[in-house]
PDB file of N, CA and C in Angstrom:
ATOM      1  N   UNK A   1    -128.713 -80.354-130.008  1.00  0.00           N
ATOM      2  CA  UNK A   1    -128.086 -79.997-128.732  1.00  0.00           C
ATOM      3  C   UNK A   1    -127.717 -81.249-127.950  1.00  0.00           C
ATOM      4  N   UNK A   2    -126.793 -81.171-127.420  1.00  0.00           N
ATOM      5  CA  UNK A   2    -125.927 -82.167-126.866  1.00  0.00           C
ATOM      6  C   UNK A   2    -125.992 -82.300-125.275  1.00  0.00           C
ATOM      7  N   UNK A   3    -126.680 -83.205-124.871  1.00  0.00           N
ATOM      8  CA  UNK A   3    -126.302 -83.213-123.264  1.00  0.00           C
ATOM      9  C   UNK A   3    -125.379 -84.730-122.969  1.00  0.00           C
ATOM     10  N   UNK A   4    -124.365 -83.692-122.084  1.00  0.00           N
ATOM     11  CA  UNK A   4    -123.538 -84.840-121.296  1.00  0.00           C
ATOM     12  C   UNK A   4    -124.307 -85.392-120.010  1.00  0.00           C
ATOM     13  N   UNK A   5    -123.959 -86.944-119.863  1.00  0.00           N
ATOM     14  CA  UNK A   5    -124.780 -87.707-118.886  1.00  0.00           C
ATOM     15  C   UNK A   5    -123.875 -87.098-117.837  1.00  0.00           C
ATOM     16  N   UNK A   6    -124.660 -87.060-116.602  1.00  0.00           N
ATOM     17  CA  UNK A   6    -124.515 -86.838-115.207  1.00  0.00           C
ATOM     18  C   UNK A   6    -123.630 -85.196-114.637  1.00  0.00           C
ATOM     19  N   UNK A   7    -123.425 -84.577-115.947  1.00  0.00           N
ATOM     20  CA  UNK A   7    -123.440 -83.165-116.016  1.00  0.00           C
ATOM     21  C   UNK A   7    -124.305 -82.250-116.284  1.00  0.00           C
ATOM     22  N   UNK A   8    -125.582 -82.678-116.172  1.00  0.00           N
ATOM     23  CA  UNK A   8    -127.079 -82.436-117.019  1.00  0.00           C
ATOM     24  C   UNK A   8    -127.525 -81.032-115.849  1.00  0.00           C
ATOM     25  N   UNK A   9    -127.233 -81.056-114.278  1.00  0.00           N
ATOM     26  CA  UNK A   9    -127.492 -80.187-113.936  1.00  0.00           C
ATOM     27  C   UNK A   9    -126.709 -78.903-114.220  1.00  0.00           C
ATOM     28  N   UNK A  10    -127.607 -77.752-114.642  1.00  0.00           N
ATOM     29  CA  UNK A  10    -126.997 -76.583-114.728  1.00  0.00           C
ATOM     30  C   UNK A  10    -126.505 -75.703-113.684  1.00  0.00           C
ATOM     31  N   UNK A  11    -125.164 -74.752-113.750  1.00  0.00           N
ATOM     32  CA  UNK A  11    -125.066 -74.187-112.671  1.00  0.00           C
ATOM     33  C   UNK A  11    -125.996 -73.366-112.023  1.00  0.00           C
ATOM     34  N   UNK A  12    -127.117 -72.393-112.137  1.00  0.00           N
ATOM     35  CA  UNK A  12    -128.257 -72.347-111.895  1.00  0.00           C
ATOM     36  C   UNK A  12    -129.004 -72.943-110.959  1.00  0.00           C
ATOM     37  N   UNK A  13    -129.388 -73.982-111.275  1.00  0.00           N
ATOM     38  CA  UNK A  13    -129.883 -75.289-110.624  1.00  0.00           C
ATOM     39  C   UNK A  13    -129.150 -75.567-109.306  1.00  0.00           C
ATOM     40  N   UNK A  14    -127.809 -75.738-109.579  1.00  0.00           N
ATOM     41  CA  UNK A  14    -127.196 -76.074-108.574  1.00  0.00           C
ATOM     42  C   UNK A  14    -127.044 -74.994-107.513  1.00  0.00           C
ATOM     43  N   UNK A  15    -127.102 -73.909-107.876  1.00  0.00           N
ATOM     44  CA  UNK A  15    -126.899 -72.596-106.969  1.00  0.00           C
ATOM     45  C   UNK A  15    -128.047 -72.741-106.294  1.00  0.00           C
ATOM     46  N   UNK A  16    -129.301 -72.439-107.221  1.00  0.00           N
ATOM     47  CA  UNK A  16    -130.071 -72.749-106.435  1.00  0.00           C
ATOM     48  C   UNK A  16    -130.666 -73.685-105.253  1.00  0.00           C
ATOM     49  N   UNK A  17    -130.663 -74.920-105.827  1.00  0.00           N
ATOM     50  CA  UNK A  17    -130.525 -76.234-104.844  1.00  0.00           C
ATOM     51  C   UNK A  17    -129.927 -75.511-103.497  1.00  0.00           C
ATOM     52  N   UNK A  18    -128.788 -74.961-104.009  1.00  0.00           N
ATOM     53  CA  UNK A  18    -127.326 -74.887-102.468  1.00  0.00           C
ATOM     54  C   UNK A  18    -128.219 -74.116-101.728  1.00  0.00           C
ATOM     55  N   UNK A  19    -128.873 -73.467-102.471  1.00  0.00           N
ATOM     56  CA  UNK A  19    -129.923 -71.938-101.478  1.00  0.00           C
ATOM     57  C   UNK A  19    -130.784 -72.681-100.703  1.00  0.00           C
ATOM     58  N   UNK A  20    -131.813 -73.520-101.686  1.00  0.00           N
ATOM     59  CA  UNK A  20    -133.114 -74.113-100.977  1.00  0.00           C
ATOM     60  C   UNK A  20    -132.680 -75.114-100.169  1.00  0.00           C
ATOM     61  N   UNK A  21    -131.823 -76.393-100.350  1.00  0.00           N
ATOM     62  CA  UNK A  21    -131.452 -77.107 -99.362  1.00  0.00           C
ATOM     63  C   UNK A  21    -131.410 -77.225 -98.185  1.00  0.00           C
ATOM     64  N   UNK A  22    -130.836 -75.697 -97.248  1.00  0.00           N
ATOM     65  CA  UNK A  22    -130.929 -75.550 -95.724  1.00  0.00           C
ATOM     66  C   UNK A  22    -132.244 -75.269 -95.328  1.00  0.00           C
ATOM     67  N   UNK A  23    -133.167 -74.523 -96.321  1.00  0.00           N
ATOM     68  CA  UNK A  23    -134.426 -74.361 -96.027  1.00  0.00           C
ATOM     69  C   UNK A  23    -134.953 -75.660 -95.745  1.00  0.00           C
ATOM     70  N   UNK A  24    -134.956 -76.400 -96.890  1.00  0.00           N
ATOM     71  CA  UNK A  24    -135.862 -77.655 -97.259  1.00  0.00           C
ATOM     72  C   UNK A  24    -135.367 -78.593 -95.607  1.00  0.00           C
ATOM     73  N   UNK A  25    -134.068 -78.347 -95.404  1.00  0.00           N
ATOM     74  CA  UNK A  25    -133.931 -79.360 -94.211  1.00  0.00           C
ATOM     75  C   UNK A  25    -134.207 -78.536 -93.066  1.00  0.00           C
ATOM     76  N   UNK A  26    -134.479 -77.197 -92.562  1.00  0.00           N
ATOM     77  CA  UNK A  26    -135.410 -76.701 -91.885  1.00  0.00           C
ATOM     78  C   UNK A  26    -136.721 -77.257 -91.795  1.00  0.00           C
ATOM     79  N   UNK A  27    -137.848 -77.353 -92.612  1.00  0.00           N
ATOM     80  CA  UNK A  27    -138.762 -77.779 -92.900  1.00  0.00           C
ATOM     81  C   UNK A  27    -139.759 -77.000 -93.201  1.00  0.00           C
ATOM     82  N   UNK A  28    -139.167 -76.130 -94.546  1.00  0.00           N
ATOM     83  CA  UNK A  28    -139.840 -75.303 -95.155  1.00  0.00           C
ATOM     84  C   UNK A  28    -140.663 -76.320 -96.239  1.00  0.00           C
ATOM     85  N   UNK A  29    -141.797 -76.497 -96.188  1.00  0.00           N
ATOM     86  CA  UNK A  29    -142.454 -76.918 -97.055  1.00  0.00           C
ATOM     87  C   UNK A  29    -142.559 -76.380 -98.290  1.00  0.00           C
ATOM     88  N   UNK A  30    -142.430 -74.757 -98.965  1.00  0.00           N
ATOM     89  CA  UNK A  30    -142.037 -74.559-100.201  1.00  0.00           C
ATOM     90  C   UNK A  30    -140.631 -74.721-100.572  1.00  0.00           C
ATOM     91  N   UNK A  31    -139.902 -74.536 -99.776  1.00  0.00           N
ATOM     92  CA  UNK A  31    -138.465 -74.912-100.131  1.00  0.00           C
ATOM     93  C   UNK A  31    -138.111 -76.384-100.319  1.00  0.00           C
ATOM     94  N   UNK A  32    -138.858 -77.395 -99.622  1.00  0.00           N
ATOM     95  CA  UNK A  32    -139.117 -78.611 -99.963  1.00  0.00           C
ATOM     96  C   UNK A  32    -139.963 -78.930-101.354  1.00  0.00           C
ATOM     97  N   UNK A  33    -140.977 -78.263-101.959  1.00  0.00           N
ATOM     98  CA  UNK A  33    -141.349 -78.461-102.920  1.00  0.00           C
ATOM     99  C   UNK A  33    -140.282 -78.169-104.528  1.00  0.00           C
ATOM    100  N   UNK A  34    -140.056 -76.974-103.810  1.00  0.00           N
ATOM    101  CA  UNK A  34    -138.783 -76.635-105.252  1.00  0.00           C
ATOM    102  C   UNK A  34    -137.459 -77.400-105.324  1.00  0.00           C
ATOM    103  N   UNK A  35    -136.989 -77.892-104.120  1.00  0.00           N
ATOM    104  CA  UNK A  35    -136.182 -78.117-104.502  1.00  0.00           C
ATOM    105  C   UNK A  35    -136.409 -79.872-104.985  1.00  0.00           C
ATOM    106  N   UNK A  36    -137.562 -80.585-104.521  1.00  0.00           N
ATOM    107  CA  UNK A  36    -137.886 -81.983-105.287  1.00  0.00           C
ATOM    108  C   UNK A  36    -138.366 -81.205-106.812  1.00  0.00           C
ATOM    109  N   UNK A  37    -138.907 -80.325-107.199  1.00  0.00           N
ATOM    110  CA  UNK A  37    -138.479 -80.203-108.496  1.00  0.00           C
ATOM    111  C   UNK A  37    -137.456 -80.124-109.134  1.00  0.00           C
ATOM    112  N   UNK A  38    -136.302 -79.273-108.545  1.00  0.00           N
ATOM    113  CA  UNK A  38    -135.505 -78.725-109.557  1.00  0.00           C
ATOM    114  C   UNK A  38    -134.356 -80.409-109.777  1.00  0.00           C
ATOM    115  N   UNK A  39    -134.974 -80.762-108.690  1.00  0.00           N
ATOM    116  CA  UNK A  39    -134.429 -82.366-108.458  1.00  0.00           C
ATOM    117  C   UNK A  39    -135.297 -83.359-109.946  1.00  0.00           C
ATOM    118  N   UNK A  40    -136.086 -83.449-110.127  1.00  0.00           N
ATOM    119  CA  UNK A  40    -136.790 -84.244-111.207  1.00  0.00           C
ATOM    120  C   UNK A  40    -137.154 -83.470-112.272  1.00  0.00           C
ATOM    121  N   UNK A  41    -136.553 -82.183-112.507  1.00  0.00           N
ATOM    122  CA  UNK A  41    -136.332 -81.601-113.833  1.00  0.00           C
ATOM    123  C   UNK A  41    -135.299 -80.629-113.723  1.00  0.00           C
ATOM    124  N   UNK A  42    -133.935 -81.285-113.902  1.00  0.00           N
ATOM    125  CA  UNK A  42    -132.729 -80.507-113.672  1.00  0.00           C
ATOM    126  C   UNK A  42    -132.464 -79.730-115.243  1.00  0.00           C
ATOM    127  N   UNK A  43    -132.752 -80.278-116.216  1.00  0.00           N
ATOM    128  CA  UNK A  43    -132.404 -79.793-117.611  1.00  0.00           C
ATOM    129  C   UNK A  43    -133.653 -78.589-118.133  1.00  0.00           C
ATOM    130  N   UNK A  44    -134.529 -78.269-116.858  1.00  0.00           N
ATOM    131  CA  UNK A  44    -135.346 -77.072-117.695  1.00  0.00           C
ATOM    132  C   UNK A  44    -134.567 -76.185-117.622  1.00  0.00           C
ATOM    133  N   UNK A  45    -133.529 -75.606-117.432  1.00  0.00           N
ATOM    134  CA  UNK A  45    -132.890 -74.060-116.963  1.00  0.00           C
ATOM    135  C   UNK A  45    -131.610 -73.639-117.980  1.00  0.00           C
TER     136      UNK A  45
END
């Protein structure tokens, strides 16, 4: 299986991110936790 560099995040990921993001800059502390994950493991999904 083939991954392209700096296309590695999946759309998934990214949807998600777009979701948790306004949370995380609210200062939702679980929305801050997921989204520094989905940030340092973008290729699990």
């Amino acid at each position: 299986m083939q991954q392209s560099r700096g296309k590695g995040i999946n759309r998934n990921v990214a949807k998600a991110i777009e979701i948790i993001k306004p949370l995380a800059e609210l200062g939702d502390s679980k929305a801050q936790e997921n989204l520094k994950w989905y940030v340092e493991h973008p290729n699990q999904y």
